[in-house]
N, C-alpha and C. Protein backbone atom coordinates (compact mmCIF):
# COMPACT_ATOMS: atom_id res chain seq x y z
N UNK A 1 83.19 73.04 104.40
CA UNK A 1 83.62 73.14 105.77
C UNK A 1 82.65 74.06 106.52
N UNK A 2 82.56 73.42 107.86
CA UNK A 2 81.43 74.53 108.80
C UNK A 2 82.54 75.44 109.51
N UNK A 3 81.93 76.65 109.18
CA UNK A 3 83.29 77.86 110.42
C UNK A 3 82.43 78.46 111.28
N UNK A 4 82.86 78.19 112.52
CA UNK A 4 82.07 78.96 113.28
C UNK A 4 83.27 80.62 113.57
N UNK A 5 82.56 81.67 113.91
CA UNK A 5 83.47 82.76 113.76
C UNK A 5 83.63 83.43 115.29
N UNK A 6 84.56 82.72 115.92
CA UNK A 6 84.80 83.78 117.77
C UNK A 6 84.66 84.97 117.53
N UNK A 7 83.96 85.39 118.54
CA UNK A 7 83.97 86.71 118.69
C UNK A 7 84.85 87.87 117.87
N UNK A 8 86.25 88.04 118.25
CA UNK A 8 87.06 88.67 117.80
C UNK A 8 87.23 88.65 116.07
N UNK A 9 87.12 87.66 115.44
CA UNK A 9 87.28 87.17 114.25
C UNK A 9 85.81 87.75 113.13
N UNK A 10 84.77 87.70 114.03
CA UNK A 10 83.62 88.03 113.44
C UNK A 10 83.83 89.61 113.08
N UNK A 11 83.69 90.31 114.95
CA UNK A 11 84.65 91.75 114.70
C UNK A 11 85.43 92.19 113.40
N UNK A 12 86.78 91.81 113.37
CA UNK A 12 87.49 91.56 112.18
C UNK A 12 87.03 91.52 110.88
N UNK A 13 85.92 90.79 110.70
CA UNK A 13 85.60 90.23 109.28
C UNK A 13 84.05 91.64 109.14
N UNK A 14 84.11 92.07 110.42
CA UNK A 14 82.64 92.99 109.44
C UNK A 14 83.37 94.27 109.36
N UNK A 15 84.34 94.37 109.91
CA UNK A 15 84.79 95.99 110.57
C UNK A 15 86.35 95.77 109.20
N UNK A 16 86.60 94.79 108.24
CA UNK A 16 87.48 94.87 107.30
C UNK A 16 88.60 95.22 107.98
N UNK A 17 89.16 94.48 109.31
CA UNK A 17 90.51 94.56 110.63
C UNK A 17 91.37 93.98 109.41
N UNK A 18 92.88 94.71 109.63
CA UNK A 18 93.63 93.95 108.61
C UNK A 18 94.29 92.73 109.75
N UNK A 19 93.59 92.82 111.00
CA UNK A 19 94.80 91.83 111.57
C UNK A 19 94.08 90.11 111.51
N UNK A 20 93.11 90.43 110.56
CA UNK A 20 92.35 89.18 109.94
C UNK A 20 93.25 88.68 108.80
N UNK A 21 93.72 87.13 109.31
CA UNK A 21 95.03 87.07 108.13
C UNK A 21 94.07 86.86 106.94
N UNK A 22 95.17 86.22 106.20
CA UNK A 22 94.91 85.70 105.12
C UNK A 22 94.17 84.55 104.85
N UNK A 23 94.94 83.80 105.46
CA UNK A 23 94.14 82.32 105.10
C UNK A 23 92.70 82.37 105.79
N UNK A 24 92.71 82.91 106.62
CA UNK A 24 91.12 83.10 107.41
C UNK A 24 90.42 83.76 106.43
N UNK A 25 90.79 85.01 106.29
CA UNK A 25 90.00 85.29 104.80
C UNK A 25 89.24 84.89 104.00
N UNK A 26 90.28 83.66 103.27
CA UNK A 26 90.11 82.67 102.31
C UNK A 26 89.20 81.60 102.47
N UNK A 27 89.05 81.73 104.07
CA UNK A 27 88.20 80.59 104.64
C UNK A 27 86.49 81.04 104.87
N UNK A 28 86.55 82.58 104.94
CA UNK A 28 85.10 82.96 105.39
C UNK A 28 84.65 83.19 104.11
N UNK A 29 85.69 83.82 103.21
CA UNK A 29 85.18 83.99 101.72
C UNK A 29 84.44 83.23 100.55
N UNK A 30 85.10 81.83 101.24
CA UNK A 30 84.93 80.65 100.58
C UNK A 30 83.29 80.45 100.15
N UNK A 31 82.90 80.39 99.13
CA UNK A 31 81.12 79.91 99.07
C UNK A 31 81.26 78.90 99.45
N UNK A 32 82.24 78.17 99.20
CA UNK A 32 81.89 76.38 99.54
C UNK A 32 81.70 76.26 100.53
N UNK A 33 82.40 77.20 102.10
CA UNK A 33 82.03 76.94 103.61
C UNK A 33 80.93 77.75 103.76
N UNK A 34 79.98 77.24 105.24
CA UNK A 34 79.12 78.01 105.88
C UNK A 34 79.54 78.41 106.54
N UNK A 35 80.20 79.62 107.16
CA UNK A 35 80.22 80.65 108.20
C UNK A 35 78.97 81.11 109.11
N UNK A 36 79.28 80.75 110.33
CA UNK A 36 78.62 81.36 111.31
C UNK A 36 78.88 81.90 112.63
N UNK A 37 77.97 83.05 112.86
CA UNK A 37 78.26 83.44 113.78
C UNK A 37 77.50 83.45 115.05
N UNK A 38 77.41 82.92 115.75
CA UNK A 38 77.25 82.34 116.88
C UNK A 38 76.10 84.08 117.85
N UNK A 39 74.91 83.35 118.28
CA UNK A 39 74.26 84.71 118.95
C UNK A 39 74.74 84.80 120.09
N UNK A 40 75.37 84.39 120.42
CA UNK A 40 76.40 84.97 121.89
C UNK A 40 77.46 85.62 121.41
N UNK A 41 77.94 85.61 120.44
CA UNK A 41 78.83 86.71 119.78
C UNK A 41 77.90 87.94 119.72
N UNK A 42 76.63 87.93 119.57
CA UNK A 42 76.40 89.19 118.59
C UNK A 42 75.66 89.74 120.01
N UNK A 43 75.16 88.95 121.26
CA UNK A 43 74.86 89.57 122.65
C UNK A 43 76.83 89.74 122.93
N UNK A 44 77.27 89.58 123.17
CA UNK A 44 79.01 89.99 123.65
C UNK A 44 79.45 91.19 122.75
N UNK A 45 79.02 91.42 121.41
CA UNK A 45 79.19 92.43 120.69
C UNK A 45 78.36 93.79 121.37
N UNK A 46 76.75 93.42 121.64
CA UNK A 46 75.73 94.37 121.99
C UNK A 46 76.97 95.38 123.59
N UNK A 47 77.02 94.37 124.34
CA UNK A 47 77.43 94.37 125.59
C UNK A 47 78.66 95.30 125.33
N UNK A 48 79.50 95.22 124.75
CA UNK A 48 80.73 96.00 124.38
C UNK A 48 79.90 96.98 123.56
N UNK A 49 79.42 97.31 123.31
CA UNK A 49 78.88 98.15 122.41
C UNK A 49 77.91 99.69 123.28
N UNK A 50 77.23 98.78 124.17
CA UNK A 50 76.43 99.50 125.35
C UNK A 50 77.83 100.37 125.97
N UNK A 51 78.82 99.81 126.09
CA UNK A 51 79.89 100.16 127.17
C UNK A 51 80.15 100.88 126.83
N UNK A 52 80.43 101.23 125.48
CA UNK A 52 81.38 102.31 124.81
C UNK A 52 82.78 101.38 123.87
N UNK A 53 82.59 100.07 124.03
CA UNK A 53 84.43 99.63 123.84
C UNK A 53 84.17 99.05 122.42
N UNK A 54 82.85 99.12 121.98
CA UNK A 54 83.14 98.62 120.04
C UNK A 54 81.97 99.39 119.52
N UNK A 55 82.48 99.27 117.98
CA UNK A 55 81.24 99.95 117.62
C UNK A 55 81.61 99.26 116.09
N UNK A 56 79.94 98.70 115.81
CA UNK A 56 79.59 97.55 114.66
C UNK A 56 78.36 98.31 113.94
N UNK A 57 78.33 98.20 112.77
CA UNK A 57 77.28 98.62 112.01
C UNK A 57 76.34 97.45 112.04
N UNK A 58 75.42 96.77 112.83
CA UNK A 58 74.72 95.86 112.78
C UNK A 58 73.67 95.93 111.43
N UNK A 59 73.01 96.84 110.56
CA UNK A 59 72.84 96.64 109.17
C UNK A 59 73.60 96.13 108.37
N UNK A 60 75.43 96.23 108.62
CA UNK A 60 76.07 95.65 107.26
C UNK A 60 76.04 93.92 108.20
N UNK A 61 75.73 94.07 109.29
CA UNK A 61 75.71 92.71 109.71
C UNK A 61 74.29 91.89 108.96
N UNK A 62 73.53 92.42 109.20
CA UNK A 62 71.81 92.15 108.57
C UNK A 62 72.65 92.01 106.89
N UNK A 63 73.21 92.68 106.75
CA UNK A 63 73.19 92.59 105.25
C UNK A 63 73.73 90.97 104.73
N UNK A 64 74.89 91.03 105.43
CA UNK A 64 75.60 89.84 105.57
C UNK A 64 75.11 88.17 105.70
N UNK A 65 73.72 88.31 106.83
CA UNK A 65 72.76 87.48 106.86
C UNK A 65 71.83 87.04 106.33
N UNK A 66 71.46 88.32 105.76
CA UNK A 66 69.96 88.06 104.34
C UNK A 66 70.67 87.51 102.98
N UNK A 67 72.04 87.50 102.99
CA UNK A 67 72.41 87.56 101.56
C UNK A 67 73.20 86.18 101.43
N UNK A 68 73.04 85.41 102.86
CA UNK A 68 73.63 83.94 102.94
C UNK A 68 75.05 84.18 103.12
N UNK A 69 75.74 84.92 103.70
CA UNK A 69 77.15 85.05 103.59
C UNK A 69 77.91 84.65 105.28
N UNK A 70 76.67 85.31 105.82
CA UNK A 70 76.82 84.60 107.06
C UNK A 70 75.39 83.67 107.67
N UNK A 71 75.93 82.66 108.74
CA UNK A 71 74.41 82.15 109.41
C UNK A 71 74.56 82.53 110.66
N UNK A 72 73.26 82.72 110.90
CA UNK A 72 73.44 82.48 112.92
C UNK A 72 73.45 81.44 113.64
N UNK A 73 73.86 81.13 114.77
CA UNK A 73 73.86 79.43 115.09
C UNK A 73 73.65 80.18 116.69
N UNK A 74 72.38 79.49 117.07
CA UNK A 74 71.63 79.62 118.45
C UNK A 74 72.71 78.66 119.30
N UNK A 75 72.60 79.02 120.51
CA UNK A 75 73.25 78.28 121.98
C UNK A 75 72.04 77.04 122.01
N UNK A 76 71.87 75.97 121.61
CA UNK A 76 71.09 75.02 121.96
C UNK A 76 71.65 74.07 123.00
N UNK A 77 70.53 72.85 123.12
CA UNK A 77 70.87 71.66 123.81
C UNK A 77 72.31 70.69 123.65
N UNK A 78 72.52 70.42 122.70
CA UNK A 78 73.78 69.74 122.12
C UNK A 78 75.14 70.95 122.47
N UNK A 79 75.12 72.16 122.44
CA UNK A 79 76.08 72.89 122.92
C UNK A 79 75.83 73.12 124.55
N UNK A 80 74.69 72.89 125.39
CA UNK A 80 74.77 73.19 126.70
C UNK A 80 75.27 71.90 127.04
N UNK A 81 75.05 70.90 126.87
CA UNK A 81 75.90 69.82 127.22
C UNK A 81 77.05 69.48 127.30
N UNK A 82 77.61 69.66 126.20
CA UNK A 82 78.64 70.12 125.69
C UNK A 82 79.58 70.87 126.80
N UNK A 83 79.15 71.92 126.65
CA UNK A 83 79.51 72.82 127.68
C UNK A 83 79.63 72.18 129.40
N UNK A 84 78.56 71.50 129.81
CA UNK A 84 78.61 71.05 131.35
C UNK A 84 79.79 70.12 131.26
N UNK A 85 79.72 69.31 129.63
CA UNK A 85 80.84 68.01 130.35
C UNK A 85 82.53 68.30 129.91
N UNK A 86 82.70 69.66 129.31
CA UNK A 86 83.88 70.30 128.49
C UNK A 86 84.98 70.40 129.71
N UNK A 87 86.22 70.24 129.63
CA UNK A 87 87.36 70.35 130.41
C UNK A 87 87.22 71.80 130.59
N UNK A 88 87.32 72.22 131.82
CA UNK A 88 87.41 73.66 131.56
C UNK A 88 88.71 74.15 131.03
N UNK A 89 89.02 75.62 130.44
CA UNK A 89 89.82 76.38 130.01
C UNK A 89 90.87 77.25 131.34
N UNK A 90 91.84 77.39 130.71
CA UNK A 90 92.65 78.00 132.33
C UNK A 90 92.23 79.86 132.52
N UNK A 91 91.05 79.80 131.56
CA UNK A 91 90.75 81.43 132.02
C UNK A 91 89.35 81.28 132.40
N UNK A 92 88.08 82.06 132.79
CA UNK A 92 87.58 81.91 133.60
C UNK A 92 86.37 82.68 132.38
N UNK A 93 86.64 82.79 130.91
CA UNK A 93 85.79 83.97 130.27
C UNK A 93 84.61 83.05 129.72
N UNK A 94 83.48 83.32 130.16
CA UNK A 94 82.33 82.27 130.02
C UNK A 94 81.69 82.50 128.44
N UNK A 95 81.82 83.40 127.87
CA UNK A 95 81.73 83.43 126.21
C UNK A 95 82.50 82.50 125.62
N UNK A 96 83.86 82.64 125.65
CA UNK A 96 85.25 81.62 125.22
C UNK A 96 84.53 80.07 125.59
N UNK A 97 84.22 80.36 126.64
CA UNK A 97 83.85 78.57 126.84
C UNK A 97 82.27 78.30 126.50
N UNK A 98 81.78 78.84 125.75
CA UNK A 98 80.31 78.35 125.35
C UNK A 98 80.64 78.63 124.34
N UNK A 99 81.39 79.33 123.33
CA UNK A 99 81.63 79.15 121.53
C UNK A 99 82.44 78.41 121.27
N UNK A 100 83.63 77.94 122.11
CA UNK A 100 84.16 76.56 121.89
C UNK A 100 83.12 75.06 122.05
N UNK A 101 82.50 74.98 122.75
CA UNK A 101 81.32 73.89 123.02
C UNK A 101 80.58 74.07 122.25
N UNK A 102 79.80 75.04 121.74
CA UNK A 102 79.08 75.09 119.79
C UNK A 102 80.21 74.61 118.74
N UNK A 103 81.15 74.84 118.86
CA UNK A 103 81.83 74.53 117.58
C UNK A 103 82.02 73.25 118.28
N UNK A 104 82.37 72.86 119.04
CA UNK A 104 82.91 70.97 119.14
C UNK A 104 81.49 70.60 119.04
N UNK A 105 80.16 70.86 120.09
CA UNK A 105 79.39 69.88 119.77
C UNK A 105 78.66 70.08 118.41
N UNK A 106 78.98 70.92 117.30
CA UNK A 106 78.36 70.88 115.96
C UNK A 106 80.00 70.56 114.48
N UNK A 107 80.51 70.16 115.37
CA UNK A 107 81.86 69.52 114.59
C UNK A 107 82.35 70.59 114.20
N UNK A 108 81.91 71.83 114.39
CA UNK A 108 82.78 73.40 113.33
C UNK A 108 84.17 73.72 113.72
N UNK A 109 85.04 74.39 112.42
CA UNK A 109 86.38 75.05 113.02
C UNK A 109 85.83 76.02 113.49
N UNK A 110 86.58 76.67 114.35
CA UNK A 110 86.38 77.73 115.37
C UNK A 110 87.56 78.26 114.56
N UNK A 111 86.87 80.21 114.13
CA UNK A 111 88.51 80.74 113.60
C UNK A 111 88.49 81.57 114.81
N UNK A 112 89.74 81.90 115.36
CA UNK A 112 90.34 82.40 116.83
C UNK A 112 91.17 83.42 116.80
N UNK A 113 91.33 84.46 117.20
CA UNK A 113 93.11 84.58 118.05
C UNK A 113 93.24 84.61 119.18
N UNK A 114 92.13 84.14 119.83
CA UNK A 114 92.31 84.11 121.28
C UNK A 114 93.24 83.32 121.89
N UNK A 115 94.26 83.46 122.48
CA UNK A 115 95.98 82.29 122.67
C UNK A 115 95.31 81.28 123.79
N UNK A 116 94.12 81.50 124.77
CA UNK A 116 93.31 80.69 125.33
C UNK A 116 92.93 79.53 124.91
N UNK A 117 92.11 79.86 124.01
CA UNK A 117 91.69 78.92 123.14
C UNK A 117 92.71 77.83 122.02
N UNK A 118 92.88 79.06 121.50
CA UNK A 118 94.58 77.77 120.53
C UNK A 118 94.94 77.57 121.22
N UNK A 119 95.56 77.50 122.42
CA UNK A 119 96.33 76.77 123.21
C UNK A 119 95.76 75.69 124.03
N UNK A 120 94.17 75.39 124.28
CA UNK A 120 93.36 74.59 125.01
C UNK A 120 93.96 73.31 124.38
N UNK A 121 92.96 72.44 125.36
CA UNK A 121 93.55 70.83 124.83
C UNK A 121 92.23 70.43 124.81
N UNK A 122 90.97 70.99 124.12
CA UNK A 122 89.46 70.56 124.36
C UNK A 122 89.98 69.11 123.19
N UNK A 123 89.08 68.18 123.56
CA UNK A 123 89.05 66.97 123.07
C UNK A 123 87.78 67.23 121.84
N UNK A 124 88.48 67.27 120.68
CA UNK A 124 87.35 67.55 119.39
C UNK A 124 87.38 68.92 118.69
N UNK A 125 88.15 69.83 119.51
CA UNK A 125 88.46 71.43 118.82
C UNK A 125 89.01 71.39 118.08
N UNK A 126 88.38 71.88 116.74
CA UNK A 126 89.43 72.40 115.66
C UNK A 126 89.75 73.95 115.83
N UNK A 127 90.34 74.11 115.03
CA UNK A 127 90.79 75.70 115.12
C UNK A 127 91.74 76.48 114.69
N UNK A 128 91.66 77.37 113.91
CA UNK A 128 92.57 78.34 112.93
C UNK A 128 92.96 79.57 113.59
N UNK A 129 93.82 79.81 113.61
CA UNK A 129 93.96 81.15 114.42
C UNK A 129 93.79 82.32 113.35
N UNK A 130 92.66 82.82 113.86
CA UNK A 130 92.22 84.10 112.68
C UNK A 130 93.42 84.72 112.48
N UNK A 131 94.81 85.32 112.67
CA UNK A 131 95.89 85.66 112.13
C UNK A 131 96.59 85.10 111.33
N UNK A 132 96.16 83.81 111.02
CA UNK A 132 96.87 83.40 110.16
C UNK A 132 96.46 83.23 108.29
């Protein structure tokens, strides 16, 4: 299985959040899936980070990457498209709606808790709600 990891969920999974359920867990842990995390997560991470509102050890992130545990997945062509022809979302957060359009236009589950998103009606979204 391909996982792509929202923002919040990525958070979660480097920072060891217990409000990362279980089965999500089970899902990033998995060798058999590729996990990725999306570089607009990790510019939305920087950005909160500049502010004062998170704070990420970006080495255990590097670590995570050199060692195949996670991948990065660039904003390309097939996700900007994606993106122009996507129903919009009833919130207005332009990250949320360009990591949903990578995960539909590269077929990935999206793990979430964003109630935005699980609750969308995008045509092709999969999606786990990282709490669960």
């Amino acid at each position: 299985m391909a996982i792509l990891l929202d923002t919040n969920a990525f958070i979660w999974w480097v920072s060891d959040d217990i409000r990362l359920g279980k089965k999500s867990r089970n899902l990033i842990s998995n060798p058999l899936n590729k996990v990725y995390i999306s570089n607009l997560s990790l510019l939305e991470c920087s950005i909160k980070i500049r502010l004062g509102k998170l704070s990420i050890d970006f080495d255990d992130v590097d670590k995570e990457i050199s060692e195949g545990r996670l991948l990065e997945l660039r904003y390309d062509t097939l996700a900007a498209r994606q993106f122009i022809n996507q129903k919009k979302m009833h919130h207005g957060d332009s990250f949320d709606f360009a990591i949903t359009a990578q995960a539909v236009s590269k077929k990935m589950t999206l793990i979430t808790s964003d109630e935005n998103i699980l609750g969308s009606d995008i045509v092709g979204l999969q999606v786990v709600d990282a709490q669960a």
